[in-house]
C-alpha atoms as a PDB file:
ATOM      1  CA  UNK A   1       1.060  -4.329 -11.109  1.00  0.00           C
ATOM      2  CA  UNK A   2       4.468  -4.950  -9.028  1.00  0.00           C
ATOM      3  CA  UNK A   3       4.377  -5.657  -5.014  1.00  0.00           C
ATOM      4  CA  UNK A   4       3.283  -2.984  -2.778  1.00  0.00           C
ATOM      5  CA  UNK A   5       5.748  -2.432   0.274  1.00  0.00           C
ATOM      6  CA  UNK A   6       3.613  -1.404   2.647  1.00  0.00           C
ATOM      7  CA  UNK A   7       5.520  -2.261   6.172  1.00  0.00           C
ATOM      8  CA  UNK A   8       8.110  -0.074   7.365  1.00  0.00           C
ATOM      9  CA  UNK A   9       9.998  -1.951  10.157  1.00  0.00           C
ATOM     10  CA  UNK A  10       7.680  -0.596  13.438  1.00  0.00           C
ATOM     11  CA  UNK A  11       4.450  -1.737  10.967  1.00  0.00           C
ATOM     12  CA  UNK A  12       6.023  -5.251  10.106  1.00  0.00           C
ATOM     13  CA  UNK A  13       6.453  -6.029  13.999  1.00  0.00           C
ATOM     14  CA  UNK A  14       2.605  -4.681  14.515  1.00  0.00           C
ATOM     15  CA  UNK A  15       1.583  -7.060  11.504  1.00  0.00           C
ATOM     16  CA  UNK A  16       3.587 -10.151  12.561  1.00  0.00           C
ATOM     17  CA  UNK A  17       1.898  -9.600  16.364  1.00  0.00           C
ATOM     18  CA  UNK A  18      -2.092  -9.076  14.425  1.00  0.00           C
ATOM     19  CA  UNK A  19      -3.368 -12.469  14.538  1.00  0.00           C
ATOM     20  CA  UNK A  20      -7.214 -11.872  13.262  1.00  0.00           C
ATOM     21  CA  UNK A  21      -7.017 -11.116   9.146  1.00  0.00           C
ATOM     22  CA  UNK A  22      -9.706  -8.713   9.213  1.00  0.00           C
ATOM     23  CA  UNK A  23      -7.613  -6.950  12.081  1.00  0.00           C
ATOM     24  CA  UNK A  24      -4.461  -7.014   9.637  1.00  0.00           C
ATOM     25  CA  UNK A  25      -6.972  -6.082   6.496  1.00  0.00           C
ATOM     26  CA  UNK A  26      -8.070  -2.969   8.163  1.00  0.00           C
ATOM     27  CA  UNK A  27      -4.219  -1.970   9.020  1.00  0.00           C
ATOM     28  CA  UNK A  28      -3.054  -2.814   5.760  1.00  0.00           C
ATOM     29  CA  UNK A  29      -6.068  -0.646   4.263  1.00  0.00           C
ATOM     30  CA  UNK A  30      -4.830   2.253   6.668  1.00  0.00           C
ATOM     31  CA  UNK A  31      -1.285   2.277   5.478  1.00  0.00           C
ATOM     32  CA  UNK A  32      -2.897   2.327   1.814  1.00  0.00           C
ATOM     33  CA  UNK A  33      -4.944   5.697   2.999  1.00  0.00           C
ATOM     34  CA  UNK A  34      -1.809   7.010   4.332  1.00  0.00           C
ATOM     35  CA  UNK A  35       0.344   6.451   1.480  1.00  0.00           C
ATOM     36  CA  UNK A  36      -2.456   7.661  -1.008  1.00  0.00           C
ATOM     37  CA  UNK A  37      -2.637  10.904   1.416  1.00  0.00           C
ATOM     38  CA  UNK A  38       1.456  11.102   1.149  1.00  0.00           C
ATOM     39  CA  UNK A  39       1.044  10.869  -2.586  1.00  0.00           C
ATOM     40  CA  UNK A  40      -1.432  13.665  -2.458  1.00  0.00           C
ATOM     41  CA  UNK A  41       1.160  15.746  -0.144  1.00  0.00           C
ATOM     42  CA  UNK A  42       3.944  15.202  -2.562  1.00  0.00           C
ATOM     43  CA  UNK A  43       1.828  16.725  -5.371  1.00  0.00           C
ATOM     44  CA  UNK A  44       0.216  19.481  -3.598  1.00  0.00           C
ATOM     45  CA  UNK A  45      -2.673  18.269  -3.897  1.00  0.00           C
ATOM     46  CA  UNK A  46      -5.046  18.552  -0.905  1.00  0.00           C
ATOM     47  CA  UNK A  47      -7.634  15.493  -0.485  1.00  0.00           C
ATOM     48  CA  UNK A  48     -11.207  16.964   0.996  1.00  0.00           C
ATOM     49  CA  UNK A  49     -12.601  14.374   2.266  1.00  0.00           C
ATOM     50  CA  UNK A  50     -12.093  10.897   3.980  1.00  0.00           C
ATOM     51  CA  UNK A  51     -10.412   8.251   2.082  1.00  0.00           C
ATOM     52  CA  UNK A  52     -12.027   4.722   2.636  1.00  0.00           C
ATOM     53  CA  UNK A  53     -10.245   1.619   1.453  1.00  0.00           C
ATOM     54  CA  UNK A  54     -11.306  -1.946   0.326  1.00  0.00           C
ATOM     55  CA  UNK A  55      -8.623  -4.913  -0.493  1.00  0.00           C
ATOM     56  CA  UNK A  56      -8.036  -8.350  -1.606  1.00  0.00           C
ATOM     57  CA  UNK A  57      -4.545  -8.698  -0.751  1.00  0.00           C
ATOM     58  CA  UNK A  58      -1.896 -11.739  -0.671  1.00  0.00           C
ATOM     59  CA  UNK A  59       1.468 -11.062   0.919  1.00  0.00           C
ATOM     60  CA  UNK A  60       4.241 -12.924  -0.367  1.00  0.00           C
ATOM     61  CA  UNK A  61       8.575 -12.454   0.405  1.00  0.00           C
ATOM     62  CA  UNK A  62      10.310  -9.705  -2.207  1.00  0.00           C
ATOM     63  CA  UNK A  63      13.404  -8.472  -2.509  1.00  0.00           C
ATOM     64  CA  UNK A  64      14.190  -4.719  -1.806  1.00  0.00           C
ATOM     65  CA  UNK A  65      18.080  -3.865  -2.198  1.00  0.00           C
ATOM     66  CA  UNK A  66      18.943  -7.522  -0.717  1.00  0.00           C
ATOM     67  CA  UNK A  67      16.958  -6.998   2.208  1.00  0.00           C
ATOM     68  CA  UNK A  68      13.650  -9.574   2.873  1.00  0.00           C
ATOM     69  CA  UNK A  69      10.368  -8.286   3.207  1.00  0.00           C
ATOM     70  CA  UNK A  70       6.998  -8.622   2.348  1.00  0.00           C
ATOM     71  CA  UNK A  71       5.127  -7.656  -0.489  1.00  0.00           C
ATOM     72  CA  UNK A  72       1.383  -7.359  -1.264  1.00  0.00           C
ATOM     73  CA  UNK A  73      -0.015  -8.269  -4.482  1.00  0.00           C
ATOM     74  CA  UNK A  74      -4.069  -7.961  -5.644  1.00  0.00           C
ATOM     75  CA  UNK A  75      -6.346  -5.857  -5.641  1.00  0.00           C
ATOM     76  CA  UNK A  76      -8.207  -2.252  -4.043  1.00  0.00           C
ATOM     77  CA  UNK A  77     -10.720   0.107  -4.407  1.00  0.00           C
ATOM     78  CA  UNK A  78     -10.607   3.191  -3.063  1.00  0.00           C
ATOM     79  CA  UNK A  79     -12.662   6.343  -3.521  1.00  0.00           C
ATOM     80  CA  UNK A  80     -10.295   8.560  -4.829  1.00  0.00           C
ATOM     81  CA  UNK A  81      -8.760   8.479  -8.603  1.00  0.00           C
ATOM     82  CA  UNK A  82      -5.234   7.492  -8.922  1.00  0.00           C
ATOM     83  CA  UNK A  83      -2.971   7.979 -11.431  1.00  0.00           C
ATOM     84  CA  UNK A  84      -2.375   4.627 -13.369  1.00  0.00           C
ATOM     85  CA  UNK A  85       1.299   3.665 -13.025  1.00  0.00           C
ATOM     86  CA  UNK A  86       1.868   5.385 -10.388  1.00  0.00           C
ATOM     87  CA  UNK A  87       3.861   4.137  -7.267  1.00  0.00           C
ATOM     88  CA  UNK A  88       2.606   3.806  -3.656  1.00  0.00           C
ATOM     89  CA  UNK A  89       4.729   3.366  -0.676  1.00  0.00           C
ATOM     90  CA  UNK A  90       8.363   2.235  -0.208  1.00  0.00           C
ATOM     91  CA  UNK A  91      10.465   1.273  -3.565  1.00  0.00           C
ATOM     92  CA  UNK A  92       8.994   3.358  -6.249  1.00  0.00           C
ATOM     93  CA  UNK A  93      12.069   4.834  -7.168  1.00  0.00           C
ATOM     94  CA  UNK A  94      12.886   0.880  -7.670  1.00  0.00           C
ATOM     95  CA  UNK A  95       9.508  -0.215  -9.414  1.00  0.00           C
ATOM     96  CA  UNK A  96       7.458  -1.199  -6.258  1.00  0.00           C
ATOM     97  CA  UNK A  97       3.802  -0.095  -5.745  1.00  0.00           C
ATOM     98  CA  UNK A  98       3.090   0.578  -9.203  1.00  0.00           C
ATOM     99  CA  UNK A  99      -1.327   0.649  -9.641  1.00  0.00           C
ATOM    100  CA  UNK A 100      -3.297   0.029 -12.857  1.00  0.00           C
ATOM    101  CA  UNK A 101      -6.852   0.691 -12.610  1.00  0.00           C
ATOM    102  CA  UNK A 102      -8.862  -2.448 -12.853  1.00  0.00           C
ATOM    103  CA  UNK A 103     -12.051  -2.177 -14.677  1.00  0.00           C
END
């Protein structure tokens, strides 16, 4: 529902420097897994098996407390049940990340 904010510094210079799309696909889907499994930390929650990720994502410049980045809008499955409205990676506390399923 709102942009995703996936890249911490370290991971923006690795995606700027990924030149194939599938190559920055399958890091993008990575940093999904790991923020899912960070999710699941935060709740206590302990996932059981391995998380696999597929996205249709567009990145586009947002906004986060007057600093530039990037931002990923679209779409993902992945094969474990999130909350809807729920927030995944940086900016939730500001209304980033925030899923709906899609059915």
């Amino acid at each position: 529902m709102t942009h995703w904010l996936a890249l911490n510094p370290a991971n923006y210079e690795r995606y700027k420097g990924i030149n194939d799309w599938r190559e920055k696909k399958e890091f993008l889907n990575g940093i999904l897994a790991g923020n899912i499994l960070s999710m699941c930390k935060g709740l206590d929650y302990v996932v059981d098996r391995k998380l696999y990720v597929h996205s249709r994502l567009d990145d586009e410049k947002v906004e986060y407390k007057g600093v530039p980045m990037i931002g990923f809008t679209g779409e993902f499955r992945v094969n474990f049940r999130i909350p809807e409205f729920f927030g995944l990676g940086k900016g939730v506390s500001q209304g980033f990340g925030v899923v709906k399923a899609f059915l």
